[in-house]
C-alpha atoms as a PDB file:
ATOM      1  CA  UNK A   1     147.985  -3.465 125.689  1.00  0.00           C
ATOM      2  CA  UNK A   2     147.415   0.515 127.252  1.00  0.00           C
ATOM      3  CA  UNK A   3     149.822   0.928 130.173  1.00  0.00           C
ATOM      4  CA  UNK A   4     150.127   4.141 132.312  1.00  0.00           C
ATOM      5  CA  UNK A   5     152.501   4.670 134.411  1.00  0.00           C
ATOM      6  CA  UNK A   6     153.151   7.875 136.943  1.00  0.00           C
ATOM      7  CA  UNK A   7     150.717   9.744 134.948  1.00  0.00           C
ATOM      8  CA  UNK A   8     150.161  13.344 136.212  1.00  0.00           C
ATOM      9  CA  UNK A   9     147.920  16.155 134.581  1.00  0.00           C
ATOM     10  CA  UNK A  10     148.733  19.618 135.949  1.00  0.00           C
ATOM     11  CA  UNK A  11     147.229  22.699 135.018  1.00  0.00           C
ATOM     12  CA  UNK A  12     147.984  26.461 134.912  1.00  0.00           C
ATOM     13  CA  UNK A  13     146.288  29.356 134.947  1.00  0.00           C
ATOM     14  CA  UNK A  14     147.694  32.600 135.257  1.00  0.00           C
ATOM     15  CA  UNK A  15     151.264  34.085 134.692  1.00  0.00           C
ATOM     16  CA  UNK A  16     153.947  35.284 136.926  1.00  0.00           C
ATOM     17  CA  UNK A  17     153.031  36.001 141.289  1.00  0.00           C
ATOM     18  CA  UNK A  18     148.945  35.309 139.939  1.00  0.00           C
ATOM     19  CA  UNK A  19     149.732  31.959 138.488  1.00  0.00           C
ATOM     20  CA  UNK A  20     147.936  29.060 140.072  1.00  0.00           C
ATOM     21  CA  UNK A  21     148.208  25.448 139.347  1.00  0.00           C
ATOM     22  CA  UNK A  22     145.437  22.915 139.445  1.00  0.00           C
ATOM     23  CA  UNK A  23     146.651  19.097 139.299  1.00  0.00           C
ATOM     24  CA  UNK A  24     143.389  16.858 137.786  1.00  0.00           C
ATOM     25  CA  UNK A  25     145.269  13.161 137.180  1.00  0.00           C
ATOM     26  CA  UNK A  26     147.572  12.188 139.977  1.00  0.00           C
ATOM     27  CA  UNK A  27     149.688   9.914 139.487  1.00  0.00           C
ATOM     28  CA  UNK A  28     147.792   7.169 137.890  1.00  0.00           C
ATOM     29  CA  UNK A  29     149.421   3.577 137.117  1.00  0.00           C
ATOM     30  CA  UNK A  30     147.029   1.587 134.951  1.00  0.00           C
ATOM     31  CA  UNK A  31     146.955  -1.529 132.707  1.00  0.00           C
ATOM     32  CA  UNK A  32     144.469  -2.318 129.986  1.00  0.00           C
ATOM     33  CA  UNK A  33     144.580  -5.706 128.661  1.00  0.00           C
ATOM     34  CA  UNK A  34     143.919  -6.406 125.117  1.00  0.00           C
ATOM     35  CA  UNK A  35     140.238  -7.097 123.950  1.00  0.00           C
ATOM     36  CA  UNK A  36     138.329  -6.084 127.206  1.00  0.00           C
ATOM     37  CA  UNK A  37     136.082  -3.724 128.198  1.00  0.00           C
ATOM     38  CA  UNK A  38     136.825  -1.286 129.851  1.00  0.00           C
ATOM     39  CA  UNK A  39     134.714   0.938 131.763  1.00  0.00           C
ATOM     40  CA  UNK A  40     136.337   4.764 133.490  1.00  0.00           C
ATOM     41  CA  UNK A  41     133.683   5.917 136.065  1.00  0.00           C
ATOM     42  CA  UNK A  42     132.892   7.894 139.133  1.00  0.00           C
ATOM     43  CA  UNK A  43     132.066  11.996 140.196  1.00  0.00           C
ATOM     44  CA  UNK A  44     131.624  14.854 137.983  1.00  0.00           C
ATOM     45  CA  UNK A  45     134.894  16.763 137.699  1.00  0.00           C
ATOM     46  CA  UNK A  46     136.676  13.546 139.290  1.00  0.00           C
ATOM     47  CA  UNK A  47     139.146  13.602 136.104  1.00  0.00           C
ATOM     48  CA  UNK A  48     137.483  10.860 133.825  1.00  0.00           C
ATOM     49  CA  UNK A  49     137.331  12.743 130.671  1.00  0.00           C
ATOM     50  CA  UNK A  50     140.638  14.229 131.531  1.00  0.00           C
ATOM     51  CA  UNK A  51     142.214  10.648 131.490  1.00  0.00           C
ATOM     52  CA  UNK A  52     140.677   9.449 128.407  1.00  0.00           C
ATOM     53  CA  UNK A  53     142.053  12.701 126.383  1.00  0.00           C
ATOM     54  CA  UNK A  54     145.331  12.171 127.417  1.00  0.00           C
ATOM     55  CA  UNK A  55     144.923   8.680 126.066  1.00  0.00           C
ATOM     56  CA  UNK A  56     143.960   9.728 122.959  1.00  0.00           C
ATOM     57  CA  UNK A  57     146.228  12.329 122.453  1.00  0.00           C
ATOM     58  CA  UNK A  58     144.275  15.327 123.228  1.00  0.00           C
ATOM     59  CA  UNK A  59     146.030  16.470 125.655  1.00  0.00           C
ATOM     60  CA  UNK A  60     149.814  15.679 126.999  1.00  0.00           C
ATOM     61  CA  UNK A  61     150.694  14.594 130.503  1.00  0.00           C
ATOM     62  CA  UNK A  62     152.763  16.594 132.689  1.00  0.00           C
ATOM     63  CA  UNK A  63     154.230  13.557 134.274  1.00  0.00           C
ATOM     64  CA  UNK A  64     154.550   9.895 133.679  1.00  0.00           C
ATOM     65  CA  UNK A  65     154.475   7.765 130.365  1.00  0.00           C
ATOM     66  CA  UNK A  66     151.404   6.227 128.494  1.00  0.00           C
ATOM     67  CA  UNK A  67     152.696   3.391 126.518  1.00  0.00           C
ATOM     68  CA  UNK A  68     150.343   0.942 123.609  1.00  0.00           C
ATOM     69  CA  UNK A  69     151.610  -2.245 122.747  1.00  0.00           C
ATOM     70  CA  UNK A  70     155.096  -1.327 124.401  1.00  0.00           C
ATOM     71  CA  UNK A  71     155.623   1.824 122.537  1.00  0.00           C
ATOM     72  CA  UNK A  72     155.993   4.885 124.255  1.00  0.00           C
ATOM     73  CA  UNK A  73     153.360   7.118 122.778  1.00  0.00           C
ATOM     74  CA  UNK A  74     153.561   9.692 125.402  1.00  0.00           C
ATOM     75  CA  UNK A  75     154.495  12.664 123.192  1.00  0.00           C
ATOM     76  CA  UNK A  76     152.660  11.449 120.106  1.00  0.00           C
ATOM     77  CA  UNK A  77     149.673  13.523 118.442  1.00  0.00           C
ATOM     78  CA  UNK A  78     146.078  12.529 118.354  1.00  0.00           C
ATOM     79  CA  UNK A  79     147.050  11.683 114.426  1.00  0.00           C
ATOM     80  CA  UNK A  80     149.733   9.481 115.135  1.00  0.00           C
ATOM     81  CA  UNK A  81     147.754   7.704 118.052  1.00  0.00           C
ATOM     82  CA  UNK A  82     144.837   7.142 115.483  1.00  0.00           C
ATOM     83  CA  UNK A  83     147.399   5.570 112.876  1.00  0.00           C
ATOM     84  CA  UNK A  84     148.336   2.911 115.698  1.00  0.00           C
ATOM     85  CA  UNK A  85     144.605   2.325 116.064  1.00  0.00           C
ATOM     86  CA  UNK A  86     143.338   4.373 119.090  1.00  0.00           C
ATOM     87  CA  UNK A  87     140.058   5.719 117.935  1.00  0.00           C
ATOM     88  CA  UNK A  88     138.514   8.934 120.305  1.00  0.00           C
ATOM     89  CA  UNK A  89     134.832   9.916 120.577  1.00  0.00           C
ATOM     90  CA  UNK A  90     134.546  13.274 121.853  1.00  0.00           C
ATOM     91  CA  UNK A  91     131.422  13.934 124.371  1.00  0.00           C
ATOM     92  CA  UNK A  92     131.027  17.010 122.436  1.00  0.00           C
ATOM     93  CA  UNK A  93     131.077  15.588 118.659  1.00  0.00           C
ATOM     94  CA  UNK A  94     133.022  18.020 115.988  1.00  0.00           C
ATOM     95  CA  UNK A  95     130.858  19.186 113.170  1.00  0.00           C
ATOM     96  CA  UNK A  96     132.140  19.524 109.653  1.00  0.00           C
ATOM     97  CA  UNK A  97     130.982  21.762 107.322  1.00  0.00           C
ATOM     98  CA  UNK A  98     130.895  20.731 103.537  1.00  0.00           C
ATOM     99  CA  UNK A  99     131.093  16.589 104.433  1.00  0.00           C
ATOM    100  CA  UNK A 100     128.345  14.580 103.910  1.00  0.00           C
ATOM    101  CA  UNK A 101     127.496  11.646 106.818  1.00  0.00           C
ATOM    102  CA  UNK A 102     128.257   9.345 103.639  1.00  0.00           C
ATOM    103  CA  UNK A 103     131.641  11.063 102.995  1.00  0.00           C
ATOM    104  CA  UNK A 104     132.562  10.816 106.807  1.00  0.00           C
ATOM    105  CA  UNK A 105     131.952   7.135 106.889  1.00  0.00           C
ATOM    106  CA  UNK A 106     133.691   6.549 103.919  1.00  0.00           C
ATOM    107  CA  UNK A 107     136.869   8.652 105.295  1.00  0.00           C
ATOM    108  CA  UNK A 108     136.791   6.566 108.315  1.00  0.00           C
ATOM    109  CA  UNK A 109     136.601   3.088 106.385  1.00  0.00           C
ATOM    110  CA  UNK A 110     140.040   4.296 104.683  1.00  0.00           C
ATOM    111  CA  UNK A 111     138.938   6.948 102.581  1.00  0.00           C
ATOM    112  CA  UNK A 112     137.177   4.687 100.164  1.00  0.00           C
ATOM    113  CA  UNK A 113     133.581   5.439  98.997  1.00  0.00           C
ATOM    114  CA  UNK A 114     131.746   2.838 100.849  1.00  0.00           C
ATOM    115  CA  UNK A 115     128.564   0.916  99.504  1.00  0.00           C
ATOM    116  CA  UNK A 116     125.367   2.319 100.536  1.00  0.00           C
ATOM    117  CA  UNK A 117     124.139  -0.785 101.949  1.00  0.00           C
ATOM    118  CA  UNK A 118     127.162  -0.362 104.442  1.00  0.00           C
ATOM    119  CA  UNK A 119     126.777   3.020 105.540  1.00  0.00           C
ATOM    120  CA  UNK A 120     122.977   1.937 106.273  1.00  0.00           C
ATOM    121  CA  UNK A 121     124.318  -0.886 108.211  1.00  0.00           C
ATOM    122  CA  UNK A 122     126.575   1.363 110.430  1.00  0.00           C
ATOM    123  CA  UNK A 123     123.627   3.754 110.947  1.00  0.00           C
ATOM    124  CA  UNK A 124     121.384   1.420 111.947  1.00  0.00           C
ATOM    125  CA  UNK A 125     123.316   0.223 114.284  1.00  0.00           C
ATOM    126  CA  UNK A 126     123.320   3.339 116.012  1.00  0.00           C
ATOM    127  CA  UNK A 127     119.619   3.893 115.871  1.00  0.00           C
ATOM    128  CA  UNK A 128     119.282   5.869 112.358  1.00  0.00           C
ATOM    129  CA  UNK A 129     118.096   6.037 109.065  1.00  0.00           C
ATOM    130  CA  UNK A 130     120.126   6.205 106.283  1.00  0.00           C
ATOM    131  CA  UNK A 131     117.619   7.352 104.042  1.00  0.00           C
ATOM    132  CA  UNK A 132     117.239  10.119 106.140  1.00  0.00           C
ATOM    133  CA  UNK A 133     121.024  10.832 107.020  1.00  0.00           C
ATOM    134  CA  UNK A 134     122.982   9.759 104.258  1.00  0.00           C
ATOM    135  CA  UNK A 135     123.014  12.925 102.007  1.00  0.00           C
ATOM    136  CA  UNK A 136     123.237  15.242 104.965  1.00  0.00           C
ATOM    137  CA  UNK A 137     126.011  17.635 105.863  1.00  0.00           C
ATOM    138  CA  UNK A 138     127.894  17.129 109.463  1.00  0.00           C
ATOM    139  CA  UNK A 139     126.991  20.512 110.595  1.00  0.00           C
ATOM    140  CA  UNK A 140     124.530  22.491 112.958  1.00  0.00           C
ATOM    141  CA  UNK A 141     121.915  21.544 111.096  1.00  0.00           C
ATOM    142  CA  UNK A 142     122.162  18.004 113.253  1.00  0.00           C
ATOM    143  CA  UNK A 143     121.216  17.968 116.651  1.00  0.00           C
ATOM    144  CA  UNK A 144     123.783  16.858 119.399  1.00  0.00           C
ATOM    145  CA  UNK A 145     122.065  12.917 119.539  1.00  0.00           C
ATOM    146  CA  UNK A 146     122.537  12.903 115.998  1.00  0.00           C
ATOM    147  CA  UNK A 147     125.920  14.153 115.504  1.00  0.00           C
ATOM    148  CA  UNK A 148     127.162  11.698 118.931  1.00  0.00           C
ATOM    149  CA  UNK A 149     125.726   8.832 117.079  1.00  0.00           C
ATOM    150  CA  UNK A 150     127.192   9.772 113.616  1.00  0.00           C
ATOM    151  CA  UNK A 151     130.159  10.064 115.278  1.00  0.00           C
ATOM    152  CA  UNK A 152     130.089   6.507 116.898  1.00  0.00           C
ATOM    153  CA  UNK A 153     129.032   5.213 113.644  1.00  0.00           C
ATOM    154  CA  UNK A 154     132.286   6.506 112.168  1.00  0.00           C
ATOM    155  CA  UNK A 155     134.165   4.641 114.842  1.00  0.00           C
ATOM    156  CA  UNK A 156     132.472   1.489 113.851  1.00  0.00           C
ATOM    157  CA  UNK A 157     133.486   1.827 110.027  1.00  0.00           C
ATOM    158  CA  UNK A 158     137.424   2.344 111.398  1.00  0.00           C
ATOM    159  CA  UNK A 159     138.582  -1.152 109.927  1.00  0.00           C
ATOM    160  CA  UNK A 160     142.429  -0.596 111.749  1.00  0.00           C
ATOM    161  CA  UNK A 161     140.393   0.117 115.305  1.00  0.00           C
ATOM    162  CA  UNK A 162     142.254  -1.820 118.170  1.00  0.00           C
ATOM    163  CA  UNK A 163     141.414   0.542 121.058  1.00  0.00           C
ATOM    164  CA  UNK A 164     138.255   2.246 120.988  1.00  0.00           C
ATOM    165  CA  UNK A 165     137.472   5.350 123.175  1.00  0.00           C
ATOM    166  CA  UNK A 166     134.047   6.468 123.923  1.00  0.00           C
ATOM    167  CA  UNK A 167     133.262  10.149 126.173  1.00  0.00           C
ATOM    168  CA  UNK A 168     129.748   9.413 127.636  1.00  0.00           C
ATOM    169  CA  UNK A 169     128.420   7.845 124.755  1.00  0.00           C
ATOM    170  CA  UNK A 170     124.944   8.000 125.744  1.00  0.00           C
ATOM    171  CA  UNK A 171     125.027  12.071 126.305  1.00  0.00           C
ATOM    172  CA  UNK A 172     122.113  13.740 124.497  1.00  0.00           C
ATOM    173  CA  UNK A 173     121.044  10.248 123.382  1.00  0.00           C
ATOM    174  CA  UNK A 174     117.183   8.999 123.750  1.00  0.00           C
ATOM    175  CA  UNK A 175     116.068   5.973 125.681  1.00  0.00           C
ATOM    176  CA  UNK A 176     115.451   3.866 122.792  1.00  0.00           C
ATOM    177  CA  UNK A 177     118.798   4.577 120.882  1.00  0.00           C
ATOM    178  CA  UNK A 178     120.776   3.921 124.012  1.00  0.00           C
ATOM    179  CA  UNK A 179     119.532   0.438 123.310  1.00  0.00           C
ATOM    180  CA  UNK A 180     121.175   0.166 120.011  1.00  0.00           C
ATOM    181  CA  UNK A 181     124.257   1.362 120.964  1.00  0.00           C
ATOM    182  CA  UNK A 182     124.552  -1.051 124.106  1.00  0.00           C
ATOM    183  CA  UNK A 183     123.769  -3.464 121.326  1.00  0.00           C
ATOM    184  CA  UNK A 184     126.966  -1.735 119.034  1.00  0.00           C
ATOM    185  CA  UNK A 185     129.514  -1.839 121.900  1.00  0.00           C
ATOM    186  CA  UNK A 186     128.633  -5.655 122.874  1.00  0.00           C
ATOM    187  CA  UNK A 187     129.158  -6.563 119.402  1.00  0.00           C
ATOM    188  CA  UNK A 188     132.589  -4.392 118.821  1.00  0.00           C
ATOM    189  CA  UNK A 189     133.599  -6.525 122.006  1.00  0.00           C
ATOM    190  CA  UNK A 190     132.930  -9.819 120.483  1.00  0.00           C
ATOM    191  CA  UNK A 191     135.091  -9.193 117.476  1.00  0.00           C
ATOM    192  CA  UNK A 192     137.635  -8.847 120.010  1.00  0.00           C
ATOM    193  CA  UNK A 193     138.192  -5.069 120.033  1.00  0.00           C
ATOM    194  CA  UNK A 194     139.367  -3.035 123.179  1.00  0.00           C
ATOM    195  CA  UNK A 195     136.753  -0.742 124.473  1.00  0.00           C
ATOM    196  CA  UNK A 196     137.219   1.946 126.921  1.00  0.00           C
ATOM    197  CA  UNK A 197     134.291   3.770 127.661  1.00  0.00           C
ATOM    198  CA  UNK A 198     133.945   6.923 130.279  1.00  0.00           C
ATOM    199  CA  UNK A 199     130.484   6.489 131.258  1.00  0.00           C
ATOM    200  CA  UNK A 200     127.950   6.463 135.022  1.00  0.00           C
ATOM    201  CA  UNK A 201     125.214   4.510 132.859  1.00  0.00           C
ATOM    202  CA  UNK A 202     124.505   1.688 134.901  1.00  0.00           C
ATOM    203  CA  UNK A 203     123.515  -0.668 131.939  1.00  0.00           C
ATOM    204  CA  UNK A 204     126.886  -0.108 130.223  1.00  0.00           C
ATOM    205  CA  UNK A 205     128.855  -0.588 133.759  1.00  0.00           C
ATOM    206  CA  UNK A 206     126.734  -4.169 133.971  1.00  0.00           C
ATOM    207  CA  UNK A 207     128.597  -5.160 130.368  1.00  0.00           C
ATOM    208  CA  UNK A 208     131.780  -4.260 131.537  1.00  0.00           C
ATOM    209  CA  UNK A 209     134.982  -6.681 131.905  1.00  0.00           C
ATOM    210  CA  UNK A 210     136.504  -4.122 134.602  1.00  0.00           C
ATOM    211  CA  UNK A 211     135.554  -0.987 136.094  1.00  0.00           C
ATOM    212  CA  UNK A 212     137.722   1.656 137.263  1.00  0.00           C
ATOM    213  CA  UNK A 213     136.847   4.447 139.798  1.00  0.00           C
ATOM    214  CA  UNK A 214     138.163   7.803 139.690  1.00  0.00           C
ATOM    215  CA  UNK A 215     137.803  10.391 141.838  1.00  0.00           C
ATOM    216  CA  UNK A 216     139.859  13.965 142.759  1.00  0.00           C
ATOM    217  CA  UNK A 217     142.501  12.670 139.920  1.00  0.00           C
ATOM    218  CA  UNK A 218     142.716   9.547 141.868  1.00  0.00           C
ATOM    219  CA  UNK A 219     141.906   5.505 141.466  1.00  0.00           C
ATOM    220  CA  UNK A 220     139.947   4.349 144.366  1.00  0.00           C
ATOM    221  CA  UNK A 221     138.994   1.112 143.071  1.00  0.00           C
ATOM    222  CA  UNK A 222     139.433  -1.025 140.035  1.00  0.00           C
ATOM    223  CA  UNK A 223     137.248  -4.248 139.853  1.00  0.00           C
ATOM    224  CA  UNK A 224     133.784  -5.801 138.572  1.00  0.00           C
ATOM    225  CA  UNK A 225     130.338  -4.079 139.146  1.00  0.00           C
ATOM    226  CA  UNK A 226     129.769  -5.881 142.726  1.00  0.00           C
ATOM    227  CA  UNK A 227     133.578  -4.756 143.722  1.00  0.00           C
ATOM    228  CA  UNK A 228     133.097  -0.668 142.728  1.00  0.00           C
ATOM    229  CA  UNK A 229     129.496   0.132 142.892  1.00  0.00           C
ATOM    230  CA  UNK A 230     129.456   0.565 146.754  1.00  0.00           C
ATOM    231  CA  UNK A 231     132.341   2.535 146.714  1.00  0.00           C
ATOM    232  CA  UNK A 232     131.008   4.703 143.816  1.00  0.00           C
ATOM    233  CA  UNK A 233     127.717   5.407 145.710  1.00  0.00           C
ATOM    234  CA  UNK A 234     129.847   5.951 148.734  1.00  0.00           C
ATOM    235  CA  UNK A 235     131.692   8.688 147.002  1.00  0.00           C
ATOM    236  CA  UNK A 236     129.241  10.261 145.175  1.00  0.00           C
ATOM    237  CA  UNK A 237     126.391   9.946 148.267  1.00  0.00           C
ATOM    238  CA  UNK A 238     123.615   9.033 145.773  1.00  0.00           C
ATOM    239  CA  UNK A 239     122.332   6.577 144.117  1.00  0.00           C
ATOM    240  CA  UNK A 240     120.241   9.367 141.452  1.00  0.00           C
ATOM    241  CA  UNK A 241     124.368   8.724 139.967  1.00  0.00           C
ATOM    242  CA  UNK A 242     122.400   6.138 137.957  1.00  0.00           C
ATOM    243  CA  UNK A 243     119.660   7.862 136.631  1.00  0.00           C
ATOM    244  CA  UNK A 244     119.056   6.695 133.076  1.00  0.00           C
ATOM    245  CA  UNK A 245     118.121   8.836 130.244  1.00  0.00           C
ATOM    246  CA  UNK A 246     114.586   9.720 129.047  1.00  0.00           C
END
């Protein structure tokens, strides 16, 4: 189980008399129960991505203590978060020079050259082609979808995932390959892995165990799709929030 508790995010910018400080997680208190799905939503700039890095290790709260499986991991590195079996996906993917797609799956699987029948499978399942993909470098040569869905593929292959972390998964994906991944998540959560997934997409919010709304750093409403939804159109004053991708 995730727990926060009294977590604050402050930031500064500036030094001495022109410092100014910006606080973008206030004081959040959350539980995550063990195999659920999880879904962080609401406003643009509302502190959702913010949360979900300090989760994973990205970035260290000010205040408070984040805590998995009762063990204070508040100070730990992204490393040693990924060790305990928190797995991040960043909404901007990293590229890596040199690495083959076939090499990062097999890095993520435990550093063991995987079969290629497997790294097809974990392709697939995000809507690509290993033929097509398998010898190819993670690099610029890969377009954003591509690299976001590599990158959830490689998430997939983690054997010694128990909390998975997804930034806007569908970001810079098409309409058809959003399908596939729907299909992914719904299958990671019936082999009983945690999901926690920052995301407005109203098809992912309808597979959801819980929702949670955040907005100006704050939680203004934890519940089921029927519970948040009005007050996530009320504080975002449109319902264009759930405009799906083409």
């Amino acid at each position: 189980m995730l727990e926060l508790r009294h977590v604050s995010f402050t930031v500064t910018d500036g030094q001495g008399a022109a410092a100014s400080s910006k606080t973008i997680i206030k004081n959040i208190n959350l539980k995550f129960d063990d195999q659920k799905f999880v879904v962080i939503t609401g406003p643009n700039g509302g502190g959702k991505s913010t949360l979900a890095k300090l989760i994973a290790g990205i970035e260290q709260p000010t205040e408070g203590q984040i805590l998995f499986n009762g063990k204070d991991i508040t100070n730990m590195s992204i490393t040693e978060r990924a060790k305990m079996g928190i797995s991040y996906a960043f909404q901007q993917p990293v590229k890596f020079k040199g690495i083959t797609v076939q090499d990062l799956l097999s890095l993520a699987a435990g550093n063991k050259k995987i079969d290629k029948c497997i790294v097809c499978q974990y392709l697939s399942e995000v809507g690509l082609c290993a033929e097509d993909y398998i010898n190819r470098d993670v690099d610029g040569s890969l377009s954003g979808g591509e690299l976001k869905r590599i990158e959830i593929a490689t998430i997939a292959a983690r054997h010694n995932t128990r909390l998975a972390i997804f930034d806007e998964p569908e970001a810079g994906i098409d309409l058809w390959s959003f399908h596939k991944l729907i299909h992914l998540f719904e299958h990671m959560h019936e082999k009983k892995q945690s999901i926690l997934i920052i995301s407005h997409q109203e098809r992912i919010l309808n597979i959801a165990d819980e929702i949670i709304l955040i907005a100006n750093g704050e939680i203004r409403k934890v519940g089921n799709k029927n519970d948040v939804i009005p007050e996530l159109l009320d504080v975002t004053n449109s319902c264009k929030f759930f405009k799906e991708e083409d």
